[in-house]
PDB file of N, CA and C in Angstrom:
ATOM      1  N   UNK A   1     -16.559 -37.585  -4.616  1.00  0.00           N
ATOM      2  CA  UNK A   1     -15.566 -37.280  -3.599  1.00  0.00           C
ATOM      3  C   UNK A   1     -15.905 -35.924  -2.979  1.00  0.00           C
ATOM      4  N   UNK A   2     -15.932 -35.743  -1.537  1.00  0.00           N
ATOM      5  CA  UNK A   2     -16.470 -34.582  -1.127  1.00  0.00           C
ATOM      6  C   UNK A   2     -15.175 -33.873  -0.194  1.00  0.00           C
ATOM      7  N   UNK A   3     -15.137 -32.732  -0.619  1.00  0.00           N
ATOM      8  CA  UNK A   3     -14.298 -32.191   0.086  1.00  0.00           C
ATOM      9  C   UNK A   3     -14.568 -31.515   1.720  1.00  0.00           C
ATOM     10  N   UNK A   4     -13.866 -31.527   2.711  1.00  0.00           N
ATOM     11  CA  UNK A   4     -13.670 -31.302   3.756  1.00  0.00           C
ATOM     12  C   UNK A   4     -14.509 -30.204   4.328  1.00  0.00           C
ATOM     13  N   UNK A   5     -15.310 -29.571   5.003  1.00  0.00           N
ATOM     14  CA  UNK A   5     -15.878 -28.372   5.703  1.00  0.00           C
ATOM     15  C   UNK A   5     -14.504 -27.552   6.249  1.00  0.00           C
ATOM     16  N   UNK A   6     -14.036 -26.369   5.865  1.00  0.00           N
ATOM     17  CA  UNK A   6     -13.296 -25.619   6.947  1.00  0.00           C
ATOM     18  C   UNK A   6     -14.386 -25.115   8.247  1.00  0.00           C
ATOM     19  N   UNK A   7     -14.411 -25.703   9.461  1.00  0.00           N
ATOM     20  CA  UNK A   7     -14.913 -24.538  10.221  1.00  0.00           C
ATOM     21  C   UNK A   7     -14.437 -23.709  11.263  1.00  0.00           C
ATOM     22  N   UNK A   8     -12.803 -23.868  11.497  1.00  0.00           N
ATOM     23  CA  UNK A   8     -11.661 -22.944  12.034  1.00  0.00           C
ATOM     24  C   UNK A   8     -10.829 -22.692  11.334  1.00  0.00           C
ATOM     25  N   UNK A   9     -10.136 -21.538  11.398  1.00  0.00           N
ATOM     26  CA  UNK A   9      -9.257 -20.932  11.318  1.00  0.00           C
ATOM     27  C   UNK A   9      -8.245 -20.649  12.099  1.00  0.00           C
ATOM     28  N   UNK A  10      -7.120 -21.657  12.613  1.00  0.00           N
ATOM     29  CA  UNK A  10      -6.363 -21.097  13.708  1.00  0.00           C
ATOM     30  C   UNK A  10      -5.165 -20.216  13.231  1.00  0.00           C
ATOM     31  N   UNK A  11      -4.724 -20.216  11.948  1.00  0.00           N
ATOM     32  CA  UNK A  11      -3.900 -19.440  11.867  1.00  0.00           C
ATOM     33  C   UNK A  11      -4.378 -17.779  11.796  1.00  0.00           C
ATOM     34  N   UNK A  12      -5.686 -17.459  11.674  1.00  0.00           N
ATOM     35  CA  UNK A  12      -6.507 -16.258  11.415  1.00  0.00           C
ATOM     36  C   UNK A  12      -6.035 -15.392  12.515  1.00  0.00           C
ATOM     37  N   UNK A  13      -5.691 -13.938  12.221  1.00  0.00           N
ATOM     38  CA  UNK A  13      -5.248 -12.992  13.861  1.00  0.00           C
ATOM     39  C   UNK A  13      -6.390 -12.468  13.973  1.00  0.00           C
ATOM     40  N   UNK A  14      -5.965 -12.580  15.507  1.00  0.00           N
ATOM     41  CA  UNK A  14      -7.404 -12.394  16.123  1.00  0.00           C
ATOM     42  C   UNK A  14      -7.409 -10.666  16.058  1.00  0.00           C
ATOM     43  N   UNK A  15      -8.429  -9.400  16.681  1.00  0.00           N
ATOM     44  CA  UNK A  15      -8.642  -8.030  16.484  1.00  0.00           C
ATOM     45  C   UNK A  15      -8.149  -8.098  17.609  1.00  0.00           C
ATOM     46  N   UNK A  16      -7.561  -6.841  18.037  1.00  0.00           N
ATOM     47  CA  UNK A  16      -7.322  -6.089  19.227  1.00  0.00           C
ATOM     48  C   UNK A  16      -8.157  -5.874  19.673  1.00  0.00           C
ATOM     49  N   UNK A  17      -7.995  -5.690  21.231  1.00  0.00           N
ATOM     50  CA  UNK A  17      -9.150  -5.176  21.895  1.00  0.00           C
ATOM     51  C   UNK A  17      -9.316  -3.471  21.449  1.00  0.00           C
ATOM     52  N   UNK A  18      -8.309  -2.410  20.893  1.00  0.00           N
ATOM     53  CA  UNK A  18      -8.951  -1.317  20.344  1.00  0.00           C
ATOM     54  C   UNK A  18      -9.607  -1.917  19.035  1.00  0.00           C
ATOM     55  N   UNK A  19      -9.411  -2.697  18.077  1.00  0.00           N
ATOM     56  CA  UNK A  19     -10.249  -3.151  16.935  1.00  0.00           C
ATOM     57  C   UNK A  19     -12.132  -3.448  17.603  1.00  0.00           C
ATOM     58  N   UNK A  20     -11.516  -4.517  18.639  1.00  0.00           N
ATOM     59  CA  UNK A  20     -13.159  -4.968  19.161  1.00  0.00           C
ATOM     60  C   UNK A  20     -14.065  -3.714  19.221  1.00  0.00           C
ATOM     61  N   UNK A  21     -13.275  -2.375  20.603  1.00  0.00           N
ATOM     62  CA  UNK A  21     -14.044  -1.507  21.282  1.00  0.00           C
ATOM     63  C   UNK A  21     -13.952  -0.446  19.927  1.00  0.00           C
ATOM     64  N   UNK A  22     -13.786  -0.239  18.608  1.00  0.00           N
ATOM     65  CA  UNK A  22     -14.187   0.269  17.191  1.00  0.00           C
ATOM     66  C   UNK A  22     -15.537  -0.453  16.313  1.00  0.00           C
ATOM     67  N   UNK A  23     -15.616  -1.872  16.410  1.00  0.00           N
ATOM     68  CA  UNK A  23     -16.384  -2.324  16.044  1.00  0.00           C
ATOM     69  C   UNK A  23     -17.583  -2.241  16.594  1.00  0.00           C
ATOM     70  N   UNK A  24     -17.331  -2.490  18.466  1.00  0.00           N
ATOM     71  CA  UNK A  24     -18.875  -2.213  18.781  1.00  0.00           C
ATOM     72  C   UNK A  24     -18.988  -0.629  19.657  1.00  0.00           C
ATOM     73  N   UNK A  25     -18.690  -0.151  19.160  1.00  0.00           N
ATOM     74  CA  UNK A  25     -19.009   1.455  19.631  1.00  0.00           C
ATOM     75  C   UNK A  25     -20.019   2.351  18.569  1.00  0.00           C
ATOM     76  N   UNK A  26     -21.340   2.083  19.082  1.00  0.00           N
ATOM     77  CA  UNK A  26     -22.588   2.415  18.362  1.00  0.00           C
ATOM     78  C   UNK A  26     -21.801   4.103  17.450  1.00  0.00           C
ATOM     79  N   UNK A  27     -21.651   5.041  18.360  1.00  0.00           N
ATOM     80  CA  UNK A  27     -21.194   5.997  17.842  1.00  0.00           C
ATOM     81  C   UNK A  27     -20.529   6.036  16.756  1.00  0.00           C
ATOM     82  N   UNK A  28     -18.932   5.448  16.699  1.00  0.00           N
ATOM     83  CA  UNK A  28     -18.941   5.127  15.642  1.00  0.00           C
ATOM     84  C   UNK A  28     -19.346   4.299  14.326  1.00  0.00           C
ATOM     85  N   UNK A  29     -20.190   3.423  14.809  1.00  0.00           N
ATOM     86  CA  UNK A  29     -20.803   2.569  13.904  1.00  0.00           C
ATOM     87  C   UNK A  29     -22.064   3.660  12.579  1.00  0.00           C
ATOM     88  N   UNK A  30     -22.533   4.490  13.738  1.00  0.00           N
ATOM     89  CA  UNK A  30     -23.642   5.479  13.274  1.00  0.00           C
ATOM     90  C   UNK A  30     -22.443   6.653  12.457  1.00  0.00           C
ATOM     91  N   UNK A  31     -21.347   7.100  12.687  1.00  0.00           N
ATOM     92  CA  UNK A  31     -20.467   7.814  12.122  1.00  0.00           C
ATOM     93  C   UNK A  31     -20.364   7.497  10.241  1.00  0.00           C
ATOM     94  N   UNK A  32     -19.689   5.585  10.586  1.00  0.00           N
ATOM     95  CA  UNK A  32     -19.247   5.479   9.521  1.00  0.00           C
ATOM     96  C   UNK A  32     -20.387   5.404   8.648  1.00  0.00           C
ATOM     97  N   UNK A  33     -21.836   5.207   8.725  1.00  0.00           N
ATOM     98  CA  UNK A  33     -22.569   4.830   8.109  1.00  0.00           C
ATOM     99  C   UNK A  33     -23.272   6.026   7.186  1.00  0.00           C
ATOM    100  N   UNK A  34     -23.186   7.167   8.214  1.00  0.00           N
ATOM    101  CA  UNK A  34     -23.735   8.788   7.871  1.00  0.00           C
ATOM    102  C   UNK A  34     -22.516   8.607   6.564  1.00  0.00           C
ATOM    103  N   UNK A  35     -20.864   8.493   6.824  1.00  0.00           N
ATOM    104  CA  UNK A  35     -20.046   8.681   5.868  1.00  0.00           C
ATOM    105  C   UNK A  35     -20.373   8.318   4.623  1.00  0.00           C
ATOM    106  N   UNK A  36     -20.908   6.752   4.826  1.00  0.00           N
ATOM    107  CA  UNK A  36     -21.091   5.946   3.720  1.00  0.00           C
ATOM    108  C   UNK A  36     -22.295   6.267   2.792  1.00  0.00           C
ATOM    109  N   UNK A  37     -23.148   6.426   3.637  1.00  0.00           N
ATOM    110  CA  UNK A  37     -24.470   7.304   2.975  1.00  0.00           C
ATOM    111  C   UNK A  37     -24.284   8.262   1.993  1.00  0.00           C
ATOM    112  N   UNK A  38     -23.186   9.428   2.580  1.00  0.00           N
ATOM    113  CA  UNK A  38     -23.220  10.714   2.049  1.00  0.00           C
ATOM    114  C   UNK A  38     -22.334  10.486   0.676  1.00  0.00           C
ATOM    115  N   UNK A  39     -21.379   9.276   1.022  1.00  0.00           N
ATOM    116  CA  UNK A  39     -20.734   9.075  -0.675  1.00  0.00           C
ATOM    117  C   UNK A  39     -21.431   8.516  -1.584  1.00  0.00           C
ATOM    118  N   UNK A  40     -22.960   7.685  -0.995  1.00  0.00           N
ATOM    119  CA  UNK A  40     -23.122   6.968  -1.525  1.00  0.00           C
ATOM    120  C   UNK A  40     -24.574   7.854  -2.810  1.00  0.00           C
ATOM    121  N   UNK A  41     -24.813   8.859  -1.827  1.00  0.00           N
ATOM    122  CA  UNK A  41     -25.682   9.687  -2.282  1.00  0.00           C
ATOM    123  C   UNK A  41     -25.154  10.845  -3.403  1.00  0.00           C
ATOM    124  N   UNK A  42     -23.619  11.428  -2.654  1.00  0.00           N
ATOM    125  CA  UNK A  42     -23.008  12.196  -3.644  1.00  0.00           C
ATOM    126  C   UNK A  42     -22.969  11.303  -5.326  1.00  0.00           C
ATOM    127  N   UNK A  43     -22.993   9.565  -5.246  1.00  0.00           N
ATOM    128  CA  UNK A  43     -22.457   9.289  -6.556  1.00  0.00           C
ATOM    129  C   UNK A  43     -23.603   9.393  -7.695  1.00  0.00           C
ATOM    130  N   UNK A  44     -24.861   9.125  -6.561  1.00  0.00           N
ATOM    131  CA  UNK A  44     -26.214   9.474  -7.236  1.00  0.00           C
ATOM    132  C   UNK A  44     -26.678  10.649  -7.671  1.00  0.00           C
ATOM    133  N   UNK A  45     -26.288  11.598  -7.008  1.00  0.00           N
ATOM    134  CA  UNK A  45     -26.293  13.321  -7.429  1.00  0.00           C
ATOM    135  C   UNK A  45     -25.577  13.312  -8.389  1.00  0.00           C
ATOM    136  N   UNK A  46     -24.481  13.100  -8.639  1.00  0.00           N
ATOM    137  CA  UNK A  46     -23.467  13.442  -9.823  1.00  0.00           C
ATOM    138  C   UNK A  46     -23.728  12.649 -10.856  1.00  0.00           C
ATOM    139  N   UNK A  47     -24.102  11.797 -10.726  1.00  0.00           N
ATOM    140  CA  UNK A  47     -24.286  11.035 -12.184  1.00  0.00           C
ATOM    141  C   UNK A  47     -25.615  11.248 -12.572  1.00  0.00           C
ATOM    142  N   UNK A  48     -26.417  12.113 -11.837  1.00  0.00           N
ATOM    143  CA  UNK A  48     -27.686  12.569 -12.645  1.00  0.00           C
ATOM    144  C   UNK A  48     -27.695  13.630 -13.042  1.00  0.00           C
ATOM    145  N   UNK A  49     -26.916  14.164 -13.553  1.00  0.00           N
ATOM    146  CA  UNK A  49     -26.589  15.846 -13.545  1.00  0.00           C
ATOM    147  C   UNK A  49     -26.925  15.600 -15.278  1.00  0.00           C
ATOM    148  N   UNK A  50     -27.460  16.940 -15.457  1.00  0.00           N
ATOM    149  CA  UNK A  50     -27.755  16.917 -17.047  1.00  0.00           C
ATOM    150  C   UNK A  50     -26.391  17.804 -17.435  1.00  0.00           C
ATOM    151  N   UNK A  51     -25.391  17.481 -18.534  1.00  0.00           N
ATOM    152  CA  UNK A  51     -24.590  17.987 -19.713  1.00  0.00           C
ATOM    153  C   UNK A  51     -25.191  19.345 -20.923  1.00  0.00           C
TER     154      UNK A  51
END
C-alpha cells in the first residue's frame, strides 16, 4: 500500500514581501553568514583551549 506524494501545501503562509526583500538581499545574506562564521569559529577557539 503506498502512501500519497504531498506536493502542495495550501494551508502553508506565504513570506511577506519584507520577508522575500530579507531573503534575497545579498548584503544581508553576506551579513548573516560573517555572523554565523564568527560563532561558528568562536566554538572552535574555545573548546581548544588547554586547562
Amino acid at each position: 500500500m503506498s502512501n500519497p506524494v504531498i506536493t502542495s501545501y495550501p494551508d502553508a503562509p506565504l513570506p511577506t514581501k519584507k520577508t522575500l526583500r530579507r531573503r534575497q538581499n545579498l548584503l544581508i545574506q553576506f551579513g548573516r553568514f560573517v555572523v554565523g562564521s564568527v560563532n561558528i569559529m568562536m566554538m572552535v577557539v574555545t573548546g581548544h583551549k588547554e586547562n
